[in-house]
PDB file of N, CA and C in Angstrom:
ATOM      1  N   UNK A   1      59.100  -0.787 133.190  1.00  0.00           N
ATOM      2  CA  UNK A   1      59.263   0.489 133.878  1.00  0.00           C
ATOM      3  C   UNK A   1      60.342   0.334 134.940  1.00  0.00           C
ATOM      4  N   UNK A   2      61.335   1.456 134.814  1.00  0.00           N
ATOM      5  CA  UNK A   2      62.489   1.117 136.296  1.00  0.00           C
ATOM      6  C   UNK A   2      61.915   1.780 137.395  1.00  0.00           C
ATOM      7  N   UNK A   3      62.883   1.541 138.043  1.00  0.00           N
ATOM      8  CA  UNK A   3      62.199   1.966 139.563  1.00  0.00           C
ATOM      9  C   UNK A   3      62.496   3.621 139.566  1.00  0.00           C
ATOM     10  N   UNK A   4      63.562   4.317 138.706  1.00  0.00           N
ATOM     11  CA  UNK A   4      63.424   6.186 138.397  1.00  0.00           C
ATOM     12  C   UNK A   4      62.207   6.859 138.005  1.00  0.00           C
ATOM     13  N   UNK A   5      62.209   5.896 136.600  1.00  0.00           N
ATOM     14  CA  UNK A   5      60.328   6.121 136.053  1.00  0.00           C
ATOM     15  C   UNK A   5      58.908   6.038 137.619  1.00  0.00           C
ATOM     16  N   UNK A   6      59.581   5.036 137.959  1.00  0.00           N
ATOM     17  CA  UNK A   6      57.902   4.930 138.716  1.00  0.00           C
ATOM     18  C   UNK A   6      58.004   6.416 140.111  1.00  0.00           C
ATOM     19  N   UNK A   7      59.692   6.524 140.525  1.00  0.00           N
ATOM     20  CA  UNK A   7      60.169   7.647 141.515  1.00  0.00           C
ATOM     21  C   UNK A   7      59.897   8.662 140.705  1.00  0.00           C
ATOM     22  N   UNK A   8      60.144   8.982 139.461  1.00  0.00           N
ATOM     23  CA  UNK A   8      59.846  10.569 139.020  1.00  0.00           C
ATOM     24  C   UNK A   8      57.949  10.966 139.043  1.00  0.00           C
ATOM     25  N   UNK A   9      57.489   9.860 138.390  1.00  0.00           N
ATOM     26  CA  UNK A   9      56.184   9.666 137.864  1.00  0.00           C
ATOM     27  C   UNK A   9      55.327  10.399 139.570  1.00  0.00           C
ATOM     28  N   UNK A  10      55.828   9.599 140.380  1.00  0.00           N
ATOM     29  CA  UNK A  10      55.644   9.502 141.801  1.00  0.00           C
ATOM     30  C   UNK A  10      56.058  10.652 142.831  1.00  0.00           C
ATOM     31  N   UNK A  11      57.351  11.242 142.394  1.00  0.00           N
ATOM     32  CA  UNK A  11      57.333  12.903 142.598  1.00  0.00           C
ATOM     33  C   UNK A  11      56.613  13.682 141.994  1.00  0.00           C
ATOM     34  N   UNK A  12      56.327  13.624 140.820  1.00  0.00           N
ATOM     35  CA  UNK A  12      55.029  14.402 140.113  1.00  0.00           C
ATOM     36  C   UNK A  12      53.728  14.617 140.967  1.00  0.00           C
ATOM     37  N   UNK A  13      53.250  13.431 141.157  1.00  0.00           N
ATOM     38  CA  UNK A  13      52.162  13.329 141.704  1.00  0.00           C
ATOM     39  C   UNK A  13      52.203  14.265 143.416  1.00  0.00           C
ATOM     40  N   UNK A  14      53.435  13.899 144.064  1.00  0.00           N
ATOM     41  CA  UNK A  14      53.487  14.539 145.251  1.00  0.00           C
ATOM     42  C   UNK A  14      53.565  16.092 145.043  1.00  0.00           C
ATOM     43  N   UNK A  15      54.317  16.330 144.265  1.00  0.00           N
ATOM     44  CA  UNK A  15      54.490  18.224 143.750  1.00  0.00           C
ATOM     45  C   UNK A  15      52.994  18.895 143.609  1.00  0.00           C
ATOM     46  N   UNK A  16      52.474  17.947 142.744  1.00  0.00           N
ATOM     47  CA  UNK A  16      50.898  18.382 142.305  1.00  0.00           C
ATOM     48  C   UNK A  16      50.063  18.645 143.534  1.00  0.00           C
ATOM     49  N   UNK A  17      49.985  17.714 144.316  1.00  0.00           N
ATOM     50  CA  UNK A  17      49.304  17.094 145.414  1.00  0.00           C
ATOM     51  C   UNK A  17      49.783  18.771 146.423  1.00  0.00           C
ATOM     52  N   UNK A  18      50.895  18.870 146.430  1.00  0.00           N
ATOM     53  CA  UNK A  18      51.436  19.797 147.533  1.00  0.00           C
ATOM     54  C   UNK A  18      51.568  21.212 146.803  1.00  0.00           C
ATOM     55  N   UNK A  19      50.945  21.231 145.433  1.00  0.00           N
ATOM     56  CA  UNK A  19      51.114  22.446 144.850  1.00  0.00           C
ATOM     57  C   UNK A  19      49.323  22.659 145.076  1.00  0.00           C
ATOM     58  N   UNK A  20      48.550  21.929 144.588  1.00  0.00           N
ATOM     59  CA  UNK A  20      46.941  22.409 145.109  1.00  0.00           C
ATOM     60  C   UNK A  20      46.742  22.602 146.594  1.00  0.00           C
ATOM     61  N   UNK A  21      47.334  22.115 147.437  1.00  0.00           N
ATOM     62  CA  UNK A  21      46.890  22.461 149.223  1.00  0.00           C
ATOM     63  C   UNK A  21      47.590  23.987 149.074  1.00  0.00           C
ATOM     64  N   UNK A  22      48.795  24.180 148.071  1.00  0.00           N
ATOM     65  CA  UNK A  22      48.992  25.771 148.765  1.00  0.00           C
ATOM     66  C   UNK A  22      48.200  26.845 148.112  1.00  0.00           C
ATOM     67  N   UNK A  23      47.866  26.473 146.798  1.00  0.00           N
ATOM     68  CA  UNK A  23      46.955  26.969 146.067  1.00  0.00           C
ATOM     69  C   UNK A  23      44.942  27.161 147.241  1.00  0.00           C
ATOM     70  N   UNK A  24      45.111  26.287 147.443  1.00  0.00           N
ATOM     71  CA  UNK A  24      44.044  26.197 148.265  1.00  0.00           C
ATOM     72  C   UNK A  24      43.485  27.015 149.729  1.00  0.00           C
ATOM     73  N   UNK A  25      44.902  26.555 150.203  1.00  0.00           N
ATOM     74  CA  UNK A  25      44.950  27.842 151.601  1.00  0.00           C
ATOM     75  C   UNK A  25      45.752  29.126 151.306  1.00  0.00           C
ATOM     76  N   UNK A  26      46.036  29.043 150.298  1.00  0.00           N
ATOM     77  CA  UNK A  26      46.645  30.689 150.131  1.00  0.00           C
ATOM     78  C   UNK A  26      47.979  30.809 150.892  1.00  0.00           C
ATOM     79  N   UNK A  27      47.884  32.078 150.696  1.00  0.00           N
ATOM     80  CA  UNK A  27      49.317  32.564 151.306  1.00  0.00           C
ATOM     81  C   UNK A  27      49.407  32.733 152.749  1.00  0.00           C
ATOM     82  N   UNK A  28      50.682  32.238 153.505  1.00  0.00           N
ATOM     83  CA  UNK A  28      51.161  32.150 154.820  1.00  0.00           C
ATOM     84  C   UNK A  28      51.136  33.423 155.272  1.00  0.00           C
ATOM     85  N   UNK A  29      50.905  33.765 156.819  1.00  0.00           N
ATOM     86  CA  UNK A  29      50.967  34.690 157.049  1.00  0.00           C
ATOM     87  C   UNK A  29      50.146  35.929 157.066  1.00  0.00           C
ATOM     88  N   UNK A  30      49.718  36.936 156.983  1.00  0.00           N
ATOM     89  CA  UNK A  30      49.059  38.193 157.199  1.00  0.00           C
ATOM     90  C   UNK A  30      48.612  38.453 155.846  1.00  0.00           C
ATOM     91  N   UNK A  31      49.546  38.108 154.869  1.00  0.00           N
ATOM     92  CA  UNK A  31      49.805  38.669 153.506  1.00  0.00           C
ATOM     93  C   UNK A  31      48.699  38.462 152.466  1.00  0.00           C
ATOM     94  N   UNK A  32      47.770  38.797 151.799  1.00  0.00           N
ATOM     95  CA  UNK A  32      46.509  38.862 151.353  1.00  0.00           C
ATOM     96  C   UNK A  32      45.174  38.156 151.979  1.00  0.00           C
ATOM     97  N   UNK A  33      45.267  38.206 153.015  1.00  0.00           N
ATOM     98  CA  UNK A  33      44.565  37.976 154.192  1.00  0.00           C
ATOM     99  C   UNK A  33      43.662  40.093 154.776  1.00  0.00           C
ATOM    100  N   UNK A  34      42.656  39.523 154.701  1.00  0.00           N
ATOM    101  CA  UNK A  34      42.058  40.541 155.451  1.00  0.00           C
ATOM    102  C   UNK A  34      42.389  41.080 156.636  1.00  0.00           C
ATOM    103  N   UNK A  35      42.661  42.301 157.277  1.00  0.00           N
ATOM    104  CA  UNK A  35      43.292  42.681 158.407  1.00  0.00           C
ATOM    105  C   UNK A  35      42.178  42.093 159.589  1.00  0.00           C
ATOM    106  N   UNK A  36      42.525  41.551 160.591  1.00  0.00           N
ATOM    107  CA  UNK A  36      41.733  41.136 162.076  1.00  0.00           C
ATOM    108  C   UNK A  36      41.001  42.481 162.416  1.00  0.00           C
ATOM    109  N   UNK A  37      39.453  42.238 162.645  1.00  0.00           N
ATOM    110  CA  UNK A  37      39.026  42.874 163.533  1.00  0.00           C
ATOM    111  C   UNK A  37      39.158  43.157 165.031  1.00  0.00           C
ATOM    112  N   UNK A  38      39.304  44.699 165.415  1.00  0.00           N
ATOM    113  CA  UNK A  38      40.324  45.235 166.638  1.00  0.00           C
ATOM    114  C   UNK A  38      39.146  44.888 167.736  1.00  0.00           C
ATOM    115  N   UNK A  39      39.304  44.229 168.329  1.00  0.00           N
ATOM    116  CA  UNK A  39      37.831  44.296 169.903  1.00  0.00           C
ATOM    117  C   UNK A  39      38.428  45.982 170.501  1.00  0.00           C
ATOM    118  N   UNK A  40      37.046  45.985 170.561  1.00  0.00           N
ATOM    119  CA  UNK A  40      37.468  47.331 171.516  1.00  0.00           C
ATOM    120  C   UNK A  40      36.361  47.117 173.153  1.00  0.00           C
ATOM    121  N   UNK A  41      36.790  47.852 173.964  1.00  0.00           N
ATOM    122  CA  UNK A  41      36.518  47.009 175.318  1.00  0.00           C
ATOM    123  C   UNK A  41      35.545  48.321 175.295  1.00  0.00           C
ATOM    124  N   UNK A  42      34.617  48.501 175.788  1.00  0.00           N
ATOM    125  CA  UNK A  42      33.614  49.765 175.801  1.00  0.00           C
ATOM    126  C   UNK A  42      33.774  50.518 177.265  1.00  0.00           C
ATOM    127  N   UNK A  43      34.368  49.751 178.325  1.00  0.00           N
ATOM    128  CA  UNK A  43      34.374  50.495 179.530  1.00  0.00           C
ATOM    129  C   UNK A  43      35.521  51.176 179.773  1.00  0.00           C
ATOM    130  N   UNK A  44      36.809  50.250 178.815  1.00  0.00           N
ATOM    131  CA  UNK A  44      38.419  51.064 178.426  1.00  0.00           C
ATOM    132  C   UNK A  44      37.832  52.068 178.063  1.00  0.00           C
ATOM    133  N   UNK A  45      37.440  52.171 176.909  1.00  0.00           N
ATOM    134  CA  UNK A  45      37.209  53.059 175.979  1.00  0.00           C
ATOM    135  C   UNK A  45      36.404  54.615 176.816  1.00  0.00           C
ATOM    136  N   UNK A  46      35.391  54.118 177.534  1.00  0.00           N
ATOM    137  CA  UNK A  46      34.935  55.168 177.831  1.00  0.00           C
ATOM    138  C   UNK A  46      35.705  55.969 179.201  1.00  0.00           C
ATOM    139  N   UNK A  47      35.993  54.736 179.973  1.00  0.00           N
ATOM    140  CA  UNK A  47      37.021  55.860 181.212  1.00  0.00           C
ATOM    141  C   UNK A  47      38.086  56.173 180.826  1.00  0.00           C
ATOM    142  N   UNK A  48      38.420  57.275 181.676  1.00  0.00           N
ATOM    143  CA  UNK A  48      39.822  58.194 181.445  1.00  0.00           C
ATOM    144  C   UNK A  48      41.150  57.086 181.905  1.00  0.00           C
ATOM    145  N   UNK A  49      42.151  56.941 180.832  1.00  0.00           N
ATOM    146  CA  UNK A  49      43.088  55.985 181.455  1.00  0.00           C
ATOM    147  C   UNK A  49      43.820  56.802 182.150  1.00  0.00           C
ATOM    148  N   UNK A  50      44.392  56.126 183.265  1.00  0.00           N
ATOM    149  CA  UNK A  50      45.505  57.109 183.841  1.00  0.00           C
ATOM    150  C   UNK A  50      46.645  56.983 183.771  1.00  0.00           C
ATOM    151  N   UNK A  51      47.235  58.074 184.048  1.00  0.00           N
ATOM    152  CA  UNK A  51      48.704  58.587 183.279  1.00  0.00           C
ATOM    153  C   UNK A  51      49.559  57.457 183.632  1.00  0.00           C
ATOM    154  N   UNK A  52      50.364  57.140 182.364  1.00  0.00           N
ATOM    155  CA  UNK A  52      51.234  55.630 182.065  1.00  0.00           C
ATOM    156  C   UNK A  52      52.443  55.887 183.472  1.00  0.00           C
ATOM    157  N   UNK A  53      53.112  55.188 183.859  1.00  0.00           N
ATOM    158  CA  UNK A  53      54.275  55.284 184.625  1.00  0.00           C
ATOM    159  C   UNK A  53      55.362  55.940 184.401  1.00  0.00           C
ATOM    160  N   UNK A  54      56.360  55.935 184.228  1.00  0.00           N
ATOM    161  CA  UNK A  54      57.253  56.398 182.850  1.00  0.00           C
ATOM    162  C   UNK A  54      58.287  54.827 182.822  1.00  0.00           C
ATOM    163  N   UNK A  55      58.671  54.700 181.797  1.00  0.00           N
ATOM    164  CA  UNK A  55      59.480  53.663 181.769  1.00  0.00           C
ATOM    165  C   UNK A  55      60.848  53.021 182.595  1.00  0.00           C
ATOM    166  N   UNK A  56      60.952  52.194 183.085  1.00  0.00           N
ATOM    167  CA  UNK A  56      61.999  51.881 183.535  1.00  0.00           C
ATOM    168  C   UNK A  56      62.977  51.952 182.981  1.00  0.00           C
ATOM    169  N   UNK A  57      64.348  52.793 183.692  1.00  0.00           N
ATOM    170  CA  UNK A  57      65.429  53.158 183.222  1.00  0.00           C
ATOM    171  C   UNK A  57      66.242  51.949 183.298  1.00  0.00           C
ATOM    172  N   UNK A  58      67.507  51.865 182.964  1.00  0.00           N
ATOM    173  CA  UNK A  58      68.244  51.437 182.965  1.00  0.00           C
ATOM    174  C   UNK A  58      69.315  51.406 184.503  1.00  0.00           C
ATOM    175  N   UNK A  59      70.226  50.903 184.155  1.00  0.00           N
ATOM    176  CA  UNK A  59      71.012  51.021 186.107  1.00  0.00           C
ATOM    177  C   UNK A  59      71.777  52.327 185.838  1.00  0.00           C
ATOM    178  N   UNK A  60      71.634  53.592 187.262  1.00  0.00           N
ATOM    179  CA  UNK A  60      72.399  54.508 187.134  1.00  0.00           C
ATOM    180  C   UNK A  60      73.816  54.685 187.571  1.00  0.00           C
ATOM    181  N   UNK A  61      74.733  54.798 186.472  1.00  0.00           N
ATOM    182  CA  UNK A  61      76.150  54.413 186.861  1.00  0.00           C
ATOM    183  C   UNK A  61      76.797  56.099 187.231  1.00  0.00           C
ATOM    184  N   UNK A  62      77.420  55.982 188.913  1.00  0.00           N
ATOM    185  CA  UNK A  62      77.807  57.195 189.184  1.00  0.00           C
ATOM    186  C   UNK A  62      79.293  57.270 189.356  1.00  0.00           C
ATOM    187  N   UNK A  63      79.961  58.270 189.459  1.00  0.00           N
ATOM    188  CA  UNK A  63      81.748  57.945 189.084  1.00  0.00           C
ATOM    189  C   UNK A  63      82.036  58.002 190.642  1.00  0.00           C
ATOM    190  N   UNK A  64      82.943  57.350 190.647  1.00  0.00           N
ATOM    191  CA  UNK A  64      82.986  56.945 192.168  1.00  0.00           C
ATOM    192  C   UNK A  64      85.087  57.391 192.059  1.00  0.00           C
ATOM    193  N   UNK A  65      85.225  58.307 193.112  1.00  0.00           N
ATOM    194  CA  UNK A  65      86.801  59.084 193.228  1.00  0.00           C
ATOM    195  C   UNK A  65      87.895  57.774 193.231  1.00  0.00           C
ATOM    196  N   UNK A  66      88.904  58.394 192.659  1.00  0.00           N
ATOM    197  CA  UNK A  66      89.942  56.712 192.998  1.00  0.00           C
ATOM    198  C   UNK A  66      90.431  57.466 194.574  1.00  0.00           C
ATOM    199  N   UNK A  67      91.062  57.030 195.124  1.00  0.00           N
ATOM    200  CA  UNK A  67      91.358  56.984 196.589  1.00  0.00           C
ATOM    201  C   UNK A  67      92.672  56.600 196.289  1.00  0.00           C
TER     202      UNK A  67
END
């Protein structure tokens, strides 16, 4: 046996090996995975939130006369 034979034989085995763990845990990510249950806070929920801020603008640029 050369040393390609025993390296291919030997990648086989690793492919296999790393093809059942993904088989096993499934798919990465969100993706056929059940959606997370949302906590909901019961005292949020029941008081009135109060009115959001409004968002922070940006810097206000004013025209300034040439002189």
């Amino acid at each position: 046996m050369s040393s390609e034979s025993v390296g291919g034989i030997l990648g086989a085995i690793v492919a296999a090996i790393v093809l059942a763990v993904a088989v096993v845990f499934g798919p990465i990510g969100q993706y056929g995975k059940p959606p997370k249950p949302v906590k909901v806070d019961p005292a949020a929920a029941a008081a009135p939130a109060a009115p959001a801020a409004p968002a922070p603008r940006g810097p206000v640029i004013k025209e300034v006369p040439n002189q």
